[in-house]
Protein backbone atom coordinates (compact mmCIF):
# COMPACT_ATOMS: atom_id res chain seq x y z
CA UNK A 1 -9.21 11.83 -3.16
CA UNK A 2 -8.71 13.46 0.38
CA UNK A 3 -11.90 12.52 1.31
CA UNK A 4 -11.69 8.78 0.29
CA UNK A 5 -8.37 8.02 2.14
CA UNK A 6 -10.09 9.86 5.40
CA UNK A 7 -12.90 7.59 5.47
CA UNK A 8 -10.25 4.78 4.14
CA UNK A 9 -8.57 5.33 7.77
CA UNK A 10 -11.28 5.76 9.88
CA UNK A 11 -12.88 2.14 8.95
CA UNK A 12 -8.80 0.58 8.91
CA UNK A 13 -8.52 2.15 13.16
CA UNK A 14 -12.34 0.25 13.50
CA UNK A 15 -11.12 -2.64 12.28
CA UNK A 16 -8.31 -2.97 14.35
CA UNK A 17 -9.58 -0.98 17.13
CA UNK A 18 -12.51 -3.42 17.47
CA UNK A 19 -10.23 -6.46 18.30
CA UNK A 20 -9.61 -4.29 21.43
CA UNK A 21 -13.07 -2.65 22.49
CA UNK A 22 -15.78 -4.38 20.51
CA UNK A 23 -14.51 -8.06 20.29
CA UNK A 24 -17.87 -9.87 19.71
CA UNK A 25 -19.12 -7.30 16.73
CA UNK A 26 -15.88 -8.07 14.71
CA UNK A 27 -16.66 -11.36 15.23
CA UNK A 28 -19.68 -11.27 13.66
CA UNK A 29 -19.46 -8.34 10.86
CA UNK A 30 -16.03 -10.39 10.09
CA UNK A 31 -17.55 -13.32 7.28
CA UNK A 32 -20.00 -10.43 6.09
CA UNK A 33 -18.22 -7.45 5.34
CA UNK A 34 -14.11 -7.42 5.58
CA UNK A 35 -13.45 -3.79 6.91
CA UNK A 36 -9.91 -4.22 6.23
CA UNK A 37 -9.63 -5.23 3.01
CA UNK A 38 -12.53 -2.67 2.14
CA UNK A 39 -10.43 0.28 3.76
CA UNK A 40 -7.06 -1.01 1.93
CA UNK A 41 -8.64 -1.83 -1.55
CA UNK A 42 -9.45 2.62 -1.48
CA UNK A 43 -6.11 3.25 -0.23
CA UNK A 44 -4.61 0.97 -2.97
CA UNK A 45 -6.97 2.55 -5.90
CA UNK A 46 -6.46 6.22 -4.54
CA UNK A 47 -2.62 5.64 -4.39
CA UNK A 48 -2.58 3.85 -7.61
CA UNK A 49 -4.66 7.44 -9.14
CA UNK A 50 -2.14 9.68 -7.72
CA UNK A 51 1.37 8.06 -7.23
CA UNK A 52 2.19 7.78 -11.26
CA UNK A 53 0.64 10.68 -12.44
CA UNK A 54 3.11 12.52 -10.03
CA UNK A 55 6.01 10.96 -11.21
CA UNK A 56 5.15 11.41 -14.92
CA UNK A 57 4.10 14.74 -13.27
CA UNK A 58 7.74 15.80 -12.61
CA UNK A 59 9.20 13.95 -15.16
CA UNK A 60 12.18 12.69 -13.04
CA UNK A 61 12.82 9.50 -11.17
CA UNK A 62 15.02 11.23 -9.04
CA UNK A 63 12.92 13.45 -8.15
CA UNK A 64 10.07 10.97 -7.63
CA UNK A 65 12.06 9.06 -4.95
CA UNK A 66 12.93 11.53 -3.34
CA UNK A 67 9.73 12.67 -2.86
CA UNK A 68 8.20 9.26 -1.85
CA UNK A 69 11.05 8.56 0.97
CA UNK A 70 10.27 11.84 2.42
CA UNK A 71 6.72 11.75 2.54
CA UNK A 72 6.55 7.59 3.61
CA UNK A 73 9.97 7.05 5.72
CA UNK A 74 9.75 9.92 8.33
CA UNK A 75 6.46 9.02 10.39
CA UNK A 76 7.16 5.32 9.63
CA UNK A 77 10.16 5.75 11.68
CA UNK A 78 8.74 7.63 14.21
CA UNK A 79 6.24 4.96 14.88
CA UNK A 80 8.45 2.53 14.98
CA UNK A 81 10.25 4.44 17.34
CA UNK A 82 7.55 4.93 19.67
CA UNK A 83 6.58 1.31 19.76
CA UNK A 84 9.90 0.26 20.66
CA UNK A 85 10.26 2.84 23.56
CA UNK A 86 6.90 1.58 25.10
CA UNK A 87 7.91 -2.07 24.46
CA UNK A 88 10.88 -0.80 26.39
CA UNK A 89 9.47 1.27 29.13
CA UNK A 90 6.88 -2.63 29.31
CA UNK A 91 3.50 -0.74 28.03
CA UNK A 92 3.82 -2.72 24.63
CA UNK A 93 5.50 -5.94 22.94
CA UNK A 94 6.88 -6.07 20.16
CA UNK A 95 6.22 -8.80 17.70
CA UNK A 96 8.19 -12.45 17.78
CA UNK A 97 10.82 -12.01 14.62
CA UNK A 98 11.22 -15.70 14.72
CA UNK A 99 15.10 -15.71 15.73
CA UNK A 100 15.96 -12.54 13.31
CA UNK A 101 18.95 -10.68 14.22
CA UNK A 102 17.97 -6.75 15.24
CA UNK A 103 20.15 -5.74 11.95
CA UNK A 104 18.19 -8.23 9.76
CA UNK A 105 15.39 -6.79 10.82
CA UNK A 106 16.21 -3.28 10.73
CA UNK A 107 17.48 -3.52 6.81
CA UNK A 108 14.25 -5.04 5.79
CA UNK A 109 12.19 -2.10 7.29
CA UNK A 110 14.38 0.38 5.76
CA UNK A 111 13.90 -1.35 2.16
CA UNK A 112 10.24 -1.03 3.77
CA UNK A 113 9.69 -4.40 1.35
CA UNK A 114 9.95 -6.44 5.12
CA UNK A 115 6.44 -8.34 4.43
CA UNK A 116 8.06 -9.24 0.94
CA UNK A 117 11.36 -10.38 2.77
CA UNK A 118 10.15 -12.51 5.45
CA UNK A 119 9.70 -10.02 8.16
CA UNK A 120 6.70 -9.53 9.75
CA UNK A 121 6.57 -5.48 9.90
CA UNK A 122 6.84 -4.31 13.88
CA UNK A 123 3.88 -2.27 13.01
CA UNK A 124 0.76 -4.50 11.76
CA UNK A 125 -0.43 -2.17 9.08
CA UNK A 126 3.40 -2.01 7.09
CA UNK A 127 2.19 -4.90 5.47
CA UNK A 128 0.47 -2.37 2.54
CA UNK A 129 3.33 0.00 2.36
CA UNK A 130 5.28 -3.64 1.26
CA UNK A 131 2.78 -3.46 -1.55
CA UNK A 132 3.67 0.03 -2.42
CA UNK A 133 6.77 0.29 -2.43
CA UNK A 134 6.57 -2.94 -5.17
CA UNK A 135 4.04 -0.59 -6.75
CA UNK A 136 6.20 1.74 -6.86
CA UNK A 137 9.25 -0.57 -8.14
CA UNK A 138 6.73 -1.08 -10.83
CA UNK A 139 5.91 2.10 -11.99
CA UNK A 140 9.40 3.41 -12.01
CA UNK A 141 10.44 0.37 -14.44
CA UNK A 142 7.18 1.30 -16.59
CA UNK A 143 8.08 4.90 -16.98
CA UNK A 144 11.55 4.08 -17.82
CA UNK A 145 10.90 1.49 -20.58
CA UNK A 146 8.57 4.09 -21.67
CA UNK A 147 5.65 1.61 -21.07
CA UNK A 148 3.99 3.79 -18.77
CA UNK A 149 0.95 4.53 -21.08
CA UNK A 150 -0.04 1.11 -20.41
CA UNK A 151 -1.53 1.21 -17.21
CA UNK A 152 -5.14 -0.35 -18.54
CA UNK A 153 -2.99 -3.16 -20.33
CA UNK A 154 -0.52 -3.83 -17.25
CA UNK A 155 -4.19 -3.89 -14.54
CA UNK A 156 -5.89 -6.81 -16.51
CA UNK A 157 -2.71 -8.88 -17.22
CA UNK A 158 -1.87 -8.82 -13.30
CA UNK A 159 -5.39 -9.35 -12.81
CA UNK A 160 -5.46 -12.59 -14.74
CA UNK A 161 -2.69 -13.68 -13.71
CA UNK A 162 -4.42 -14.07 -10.15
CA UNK A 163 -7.13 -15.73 -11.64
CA UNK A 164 -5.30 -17.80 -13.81
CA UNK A 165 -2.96 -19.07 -10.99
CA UNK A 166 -5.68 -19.90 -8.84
CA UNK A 167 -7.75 -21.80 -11.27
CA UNK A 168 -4.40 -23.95 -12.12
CA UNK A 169 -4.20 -24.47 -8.42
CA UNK A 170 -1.18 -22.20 -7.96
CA UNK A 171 -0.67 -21.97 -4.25
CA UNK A 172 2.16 -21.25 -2.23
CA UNK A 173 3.04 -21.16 1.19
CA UNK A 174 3.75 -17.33 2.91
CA UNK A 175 6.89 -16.29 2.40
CA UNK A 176 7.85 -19.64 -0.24
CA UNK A 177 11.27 -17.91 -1.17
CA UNK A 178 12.94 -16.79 2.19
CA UNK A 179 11.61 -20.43 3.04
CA UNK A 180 13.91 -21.50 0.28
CA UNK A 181 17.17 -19.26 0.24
CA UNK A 182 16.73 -18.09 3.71
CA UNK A 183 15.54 -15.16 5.37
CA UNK A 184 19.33 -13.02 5.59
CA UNK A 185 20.36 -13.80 2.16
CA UNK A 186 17.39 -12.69 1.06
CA UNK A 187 17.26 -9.41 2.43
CA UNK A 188 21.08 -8.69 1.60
CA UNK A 189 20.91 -9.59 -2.31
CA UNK A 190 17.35 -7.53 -2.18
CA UNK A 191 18.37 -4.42 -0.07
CA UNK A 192 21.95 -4.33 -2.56
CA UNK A 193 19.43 -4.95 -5.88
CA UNK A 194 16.83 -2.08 -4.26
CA UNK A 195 19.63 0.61 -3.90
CA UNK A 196 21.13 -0.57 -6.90
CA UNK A 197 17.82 -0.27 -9.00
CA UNK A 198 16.60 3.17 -7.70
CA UNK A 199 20.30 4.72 -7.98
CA UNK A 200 20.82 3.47 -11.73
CA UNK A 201 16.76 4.69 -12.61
CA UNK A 202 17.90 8.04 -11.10
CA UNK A 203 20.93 8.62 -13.37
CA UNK A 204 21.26 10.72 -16.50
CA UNK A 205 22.23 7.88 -18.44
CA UNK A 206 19.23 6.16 -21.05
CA UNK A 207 20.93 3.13 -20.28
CA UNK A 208 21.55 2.98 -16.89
CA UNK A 209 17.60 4.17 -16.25
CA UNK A 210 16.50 1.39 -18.29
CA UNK A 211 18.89 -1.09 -16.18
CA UNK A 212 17.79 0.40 -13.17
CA UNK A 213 13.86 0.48 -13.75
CA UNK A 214 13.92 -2.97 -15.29
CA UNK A 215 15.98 -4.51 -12.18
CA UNK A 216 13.36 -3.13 -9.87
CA UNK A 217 10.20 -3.71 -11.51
CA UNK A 218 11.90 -7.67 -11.48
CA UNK A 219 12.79 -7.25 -8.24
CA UNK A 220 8.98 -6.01 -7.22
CA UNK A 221 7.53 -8.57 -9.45
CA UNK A 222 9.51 -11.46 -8.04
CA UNK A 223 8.86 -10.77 -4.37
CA UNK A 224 5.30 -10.37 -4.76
CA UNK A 225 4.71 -13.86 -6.83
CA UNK A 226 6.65 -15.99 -4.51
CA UNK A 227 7.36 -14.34 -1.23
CA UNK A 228 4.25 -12.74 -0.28
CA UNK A 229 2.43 -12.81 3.17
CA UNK A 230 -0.60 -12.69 1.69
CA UNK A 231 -1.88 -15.36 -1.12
CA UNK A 232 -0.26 -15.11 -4.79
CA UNK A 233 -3.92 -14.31 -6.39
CA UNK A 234 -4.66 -11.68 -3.98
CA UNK A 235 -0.96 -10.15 -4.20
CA UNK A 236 -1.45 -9.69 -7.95
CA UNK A 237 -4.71 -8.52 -7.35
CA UNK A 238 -3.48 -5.58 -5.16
CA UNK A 239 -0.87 -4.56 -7.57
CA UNK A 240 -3.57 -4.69 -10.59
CA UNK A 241 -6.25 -2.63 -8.06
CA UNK A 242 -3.33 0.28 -8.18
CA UNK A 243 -2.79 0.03 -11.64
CA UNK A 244 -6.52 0.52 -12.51
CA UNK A 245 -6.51 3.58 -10.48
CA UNK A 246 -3.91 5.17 -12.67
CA UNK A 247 -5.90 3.78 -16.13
CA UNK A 248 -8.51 5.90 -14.48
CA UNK A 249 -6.86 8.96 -14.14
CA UNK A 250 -5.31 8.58 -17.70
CA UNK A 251 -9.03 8.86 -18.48
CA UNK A 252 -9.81 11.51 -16.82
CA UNK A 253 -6.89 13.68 -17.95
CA UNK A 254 -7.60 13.06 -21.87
CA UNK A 255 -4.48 10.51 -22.04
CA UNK A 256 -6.60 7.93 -22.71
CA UNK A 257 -10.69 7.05 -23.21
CA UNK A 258 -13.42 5.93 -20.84
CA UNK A 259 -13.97 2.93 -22.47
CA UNK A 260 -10.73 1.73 -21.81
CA UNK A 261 -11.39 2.66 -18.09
CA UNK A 262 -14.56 0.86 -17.93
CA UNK A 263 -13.53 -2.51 -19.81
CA UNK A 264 -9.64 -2.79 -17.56
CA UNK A 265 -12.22 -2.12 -14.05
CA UNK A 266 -14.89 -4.94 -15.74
CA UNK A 267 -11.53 -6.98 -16.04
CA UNK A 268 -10.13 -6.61 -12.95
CA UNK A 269 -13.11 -6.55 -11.15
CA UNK A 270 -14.00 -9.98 -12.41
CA UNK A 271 -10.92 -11.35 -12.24
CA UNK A 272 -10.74 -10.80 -8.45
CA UNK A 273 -14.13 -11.75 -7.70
CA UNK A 274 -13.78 -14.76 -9.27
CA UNK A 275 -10.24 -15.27 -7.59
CA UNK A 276 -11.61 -15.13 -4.07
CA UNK A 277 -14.47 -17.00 -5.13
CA UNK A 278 -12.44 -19.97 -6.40
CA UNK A 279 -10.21 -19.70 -3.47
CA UNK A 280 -12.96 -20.08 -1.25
CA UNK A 281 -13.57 -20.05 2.50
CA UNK A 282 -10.22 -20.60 4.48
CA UNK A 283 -7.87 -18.86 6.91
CA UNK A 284 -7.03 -15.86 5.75
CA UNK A 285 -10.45 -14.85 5.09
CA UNK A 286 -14.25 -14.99 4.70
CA UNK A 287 -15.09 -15.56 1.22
CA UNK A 288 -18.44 -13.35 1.08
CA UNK A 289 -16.50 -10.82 3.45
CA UNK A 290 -14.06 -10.33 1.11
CA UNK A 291 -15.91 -10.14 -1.69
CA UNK A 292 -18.90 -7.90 -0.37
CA UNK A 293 -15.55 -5.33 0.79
CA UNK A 294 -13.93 -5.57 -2.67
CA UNK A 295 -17.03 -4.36 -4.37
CA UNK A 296 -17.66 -1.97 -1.78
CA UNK A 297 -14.15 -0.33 -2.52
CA UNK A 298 -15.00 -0.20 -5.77
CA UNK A 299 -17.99 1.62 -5.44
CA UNK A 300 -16.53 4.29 -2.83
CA UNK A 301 -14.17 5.11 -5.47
CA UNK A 302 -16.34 5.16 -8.71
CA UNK A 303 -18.73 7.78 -6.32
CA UNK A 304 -15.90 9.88 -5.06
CA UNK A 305 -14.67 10.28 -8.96
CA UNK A 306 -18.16 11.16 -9.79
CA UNK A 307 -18.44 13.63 -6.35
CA UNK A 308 -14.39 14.94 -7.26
CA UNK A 309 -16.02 18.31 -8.41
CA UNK A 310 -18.73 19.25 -5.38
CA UNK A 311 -17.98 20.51 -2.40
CA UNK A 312 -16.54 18.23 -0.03
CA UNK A 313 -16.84 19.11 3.69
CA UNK A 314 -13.88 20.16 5.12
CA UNK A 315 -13.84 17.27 7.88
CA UNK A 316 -13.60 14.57 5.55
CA UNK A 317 -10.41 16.27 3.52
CA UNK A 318 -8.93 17.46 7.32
CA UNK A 319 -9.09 13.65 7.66
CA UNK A 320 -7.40 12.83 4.54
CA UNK A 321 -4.60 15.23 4.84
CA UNK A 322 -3.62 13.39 8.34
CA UNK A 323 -4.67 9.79 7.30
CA UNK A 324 -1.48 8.56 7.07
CA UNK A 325 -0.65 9.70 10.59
CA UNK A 326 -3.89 7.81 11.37
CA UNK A 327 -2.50 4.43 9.84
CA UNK A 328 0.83 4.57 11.21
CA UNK A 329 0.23 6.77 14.90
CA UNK A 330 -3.25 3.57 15.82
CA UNK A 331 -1.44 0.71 15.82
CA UNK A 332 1.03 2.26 18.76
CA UNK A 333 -1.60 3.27 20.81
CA UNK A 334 -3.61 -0.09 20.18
CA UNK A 335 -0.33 -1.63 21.67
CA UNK A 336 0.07 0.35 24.32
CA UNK A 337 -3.61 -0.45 24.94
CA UNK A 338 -2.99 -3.92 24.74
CA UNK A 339 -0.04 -3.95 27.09
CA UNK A 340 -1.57 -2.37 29.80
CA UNK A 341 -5.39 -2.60 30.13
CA UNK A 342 -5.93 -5.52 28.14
CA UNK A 343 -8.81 -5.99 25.49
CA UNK A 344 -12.27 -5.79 26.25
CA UNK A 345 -14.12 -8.73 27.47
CA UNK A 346 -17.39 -7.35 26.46
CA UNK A 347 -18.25 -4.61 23.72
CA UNK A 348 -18.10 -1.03 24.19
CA UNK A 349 -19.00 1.02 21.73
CA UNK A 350 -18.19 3.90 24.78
CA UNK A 351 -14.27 3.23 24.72
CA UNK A 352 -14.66 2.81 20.97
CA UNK A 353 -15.76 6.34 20.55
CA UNK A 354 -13.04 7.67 22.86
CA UNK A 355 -10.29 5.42 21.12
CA UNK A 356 -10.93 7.58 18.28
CA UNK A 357 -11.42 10.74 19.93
CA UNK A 358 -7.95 10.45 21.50
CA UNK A 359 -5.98 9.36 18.36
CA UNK A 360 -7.29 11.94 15.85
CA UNK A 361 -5.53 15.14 17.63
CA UNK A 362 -2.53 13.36 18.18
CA UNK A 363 -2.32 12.23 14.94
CA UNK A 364 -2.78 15.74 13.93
CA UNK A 365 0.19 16.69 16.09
CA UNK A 366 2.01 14.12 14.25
CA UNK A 367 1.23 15.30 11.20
CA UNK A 368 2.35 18.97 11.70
CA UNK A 369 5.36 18.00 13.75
CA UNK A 370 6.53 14.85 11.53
CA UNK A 371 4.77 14.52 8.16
CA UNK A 372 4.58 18.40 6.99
CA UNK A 373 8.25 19.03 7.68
CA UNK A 374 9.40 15.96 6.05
CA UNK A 375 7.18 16.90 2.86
CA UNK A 376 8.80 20.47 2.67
CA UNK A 377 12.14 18.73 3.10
CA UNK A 378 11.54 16.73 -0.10
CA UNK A 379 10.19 19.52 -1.82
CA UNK A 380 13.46 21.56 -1.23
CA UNK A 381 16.08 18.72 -1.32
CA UNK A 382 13.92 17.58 -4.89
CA UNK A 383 13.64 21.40 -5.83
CA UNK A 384 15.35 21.77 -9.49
CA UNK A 385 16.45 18.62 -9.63
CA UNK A 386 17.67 17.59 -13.97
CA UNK A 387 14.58 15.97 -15.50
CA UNK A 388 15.53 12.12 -16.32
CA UNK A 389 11.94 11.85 -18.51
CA UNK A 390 12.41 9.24 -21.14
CA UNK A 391 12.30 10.69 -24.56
CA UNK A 392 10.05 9.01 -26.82
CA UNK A 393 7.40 9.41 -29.62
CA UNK A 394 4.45 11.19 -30.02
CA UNK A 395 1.87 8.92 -28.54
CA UNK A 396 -1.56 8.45 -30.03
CA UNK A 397 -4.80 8.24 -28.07
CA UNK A 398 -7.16 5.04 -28.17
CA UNK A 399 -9.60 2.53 -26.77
């Protein structure tokens, strides 16, 4: 999985990299093949193989969060930090907030739900991590209901729910409940219900980690259907891409069968096919773009399941280890970039190369001085922490 979230990265710092150096290219690959939602489809599908089993893995929610805020919160922040202190020092600019006060802004980032609150992230690529930290809502509320088995089940529901909303016409504007209640309130009630929600899944109490899963898997739920920056359909289709990850690694680990694997990615697969075929051409996207991508993300991850047991050069799982230093640590440079030579008036696949060549070794410096430490923090702060697994039954295995 190393080796799919390396390449993952490389093709998300093209696709935004290419704005900057090779302008007429995008412009052209664009309608054919989406390289962004083809990089973010095998980040969702890798995170959605790994991030329950880990949790079921432990057998603690506490645990679990603690984990996931160490490994996601530290090199988010230091990004954001750096992109502040260049647009300060004038080598960058920071995105328009639309009137947001700095602490209504800075609350929404630290729920990291901010593109599910009406805040455009100050990084462009915190969009996702909105998505997975409702993933993550999710899965917390599954394991505590003791539903968690149901991954396969959970995937084609969400999945036709996106196809069933946009067949009925379902469509609503970006951000439809901040519109509604307003941007502030909305943050404060869903900040309080977040820390309320992970604290109450994390106690020793049955009942209070029922209450506490249950209020954040609503929570998660909620946001995505009607606050979303990104169309309902495809929203749910993101959250049931993660969720056929983990059916797939119930497969592979005996907890469930193949066949149930194969019919929940038919499922899902169709479903959001037909979604952005229904949708159409618009906006937001090419229709054939996205499409072509989709499949294409598919396909990366059915062959890196089937290549999980060769030998996989040792570049492509370097890679991996620092991708999420490559996700975060682009963006900043990009903007610096941006706010000081300018982007490229004609293509050059030259300054492309060097773009790269440039960000990968500081992203490994990243890495080793932000993401490693922050890991072993977890680890020890997490170390020997009381299990909070949900007891229940002997569960049988079927299709």
């Amino acid at each position: 999985m190393d080796a799919l979230r390396g390449i993952a990265a490389l093709v998300v710092v093209f696709d935004h990299s290419s704005y900057t150096f090779m302008g007429d290219f995008r412009r052209e690959l664009m309608p054919q093949f989406n390289t962004s939602r083809y990089a973010i489809m095998v980040f969702f599908l890798v995170s959605g193989y790994i991030v329950p089993a880990s949790l079921e893995r432990r057998g603690c929610v506490r645990t679990f969060w603690i984990g996931r805020i160490f490994r996601v919160y530290p090199l988010a922040a230091a990004a954001v930090t750096m992109l502040v202190a260049a647009d300060l020092l004038g080598l960058a600019e920071i995105r328009d907030f639309d009137r947001q006060s700095a602490a209504t802004v800075i609350v929404a980032h630290a729920t990291m739900l901010q593109e599910l609150l009406g805040t455009p992230g100050l990084l462009l690529v915190l969009w996702t991590l909105s998505y997975e930290m409702a993933f993550y809502l999710l899965v917390v509320a599954l394991f505590t209901v003791r539903l968690h088995q149901q991954s396969a089940e959970v995937a084609v529901v969400l999945a036709a729910l996106a196809a069933a909303g946009v067949t009925a016409g379902v469509v609503l504007p970006a951000s439809a409940l901040s519109g509604l209640v307003g941007t502030g309130p909305l943050i404060a009630f869903a900040s309080i219900a977040m820390a309320v929600a992970i604290g109450c899944a994390s106690a020793g109490s049955p009942v209070l980690r029922g209450f506490g899963g249950v209020l954040g898997g609503v929570l998660a739920l909620v946001l995505v259907l009607f606050n979303g920056t990104v169309p309902l359909w495809e929203g749910l289709v993101i959250l049931a891409v993660m969720f056929l990850g983990t059916a797939v690694h119930r497969a592979e680990n005996g907890q469930s069968t193949w066949l149930r694997a194969a019919c929940t990615a038919v499922g899902v697969v169709a479903c959001a096919v037909g979604s952005a075929y229904w949708y159409g051409d618009g906006d937001h996207f090419a229709r054939r773009g996205w499409i072509i991508a989709f499949l294409m993300a598919v396909l990366t991850f059915g062959a890196g399941l089937l290549s999980r047991r060769r030998r996989i050069p040792r570049s492509l799982t370097g890679l991996g280890t620092i991708s999420y230093s490559v996700y975060l640590v682009h963006p900043v440079l990009l903007a610096v970039i941006d706010g000081t030579a300018g982007r490229r008036r004609q293509d050059s696949l030259l300054l492309e190369v060097a773009f790269f060549a440039v960000l990968l070794p500081l992203c490994l410096l990243t890495y080793r001085g932000i993401e490693a430490p922050g890991q072993a923090w977890g680890r020890r702060f997490g170390h020997g922490r009381r299990s909070t697994r949900p007891s229940r039954p002997r569960e049988k295995r079927g299709i």
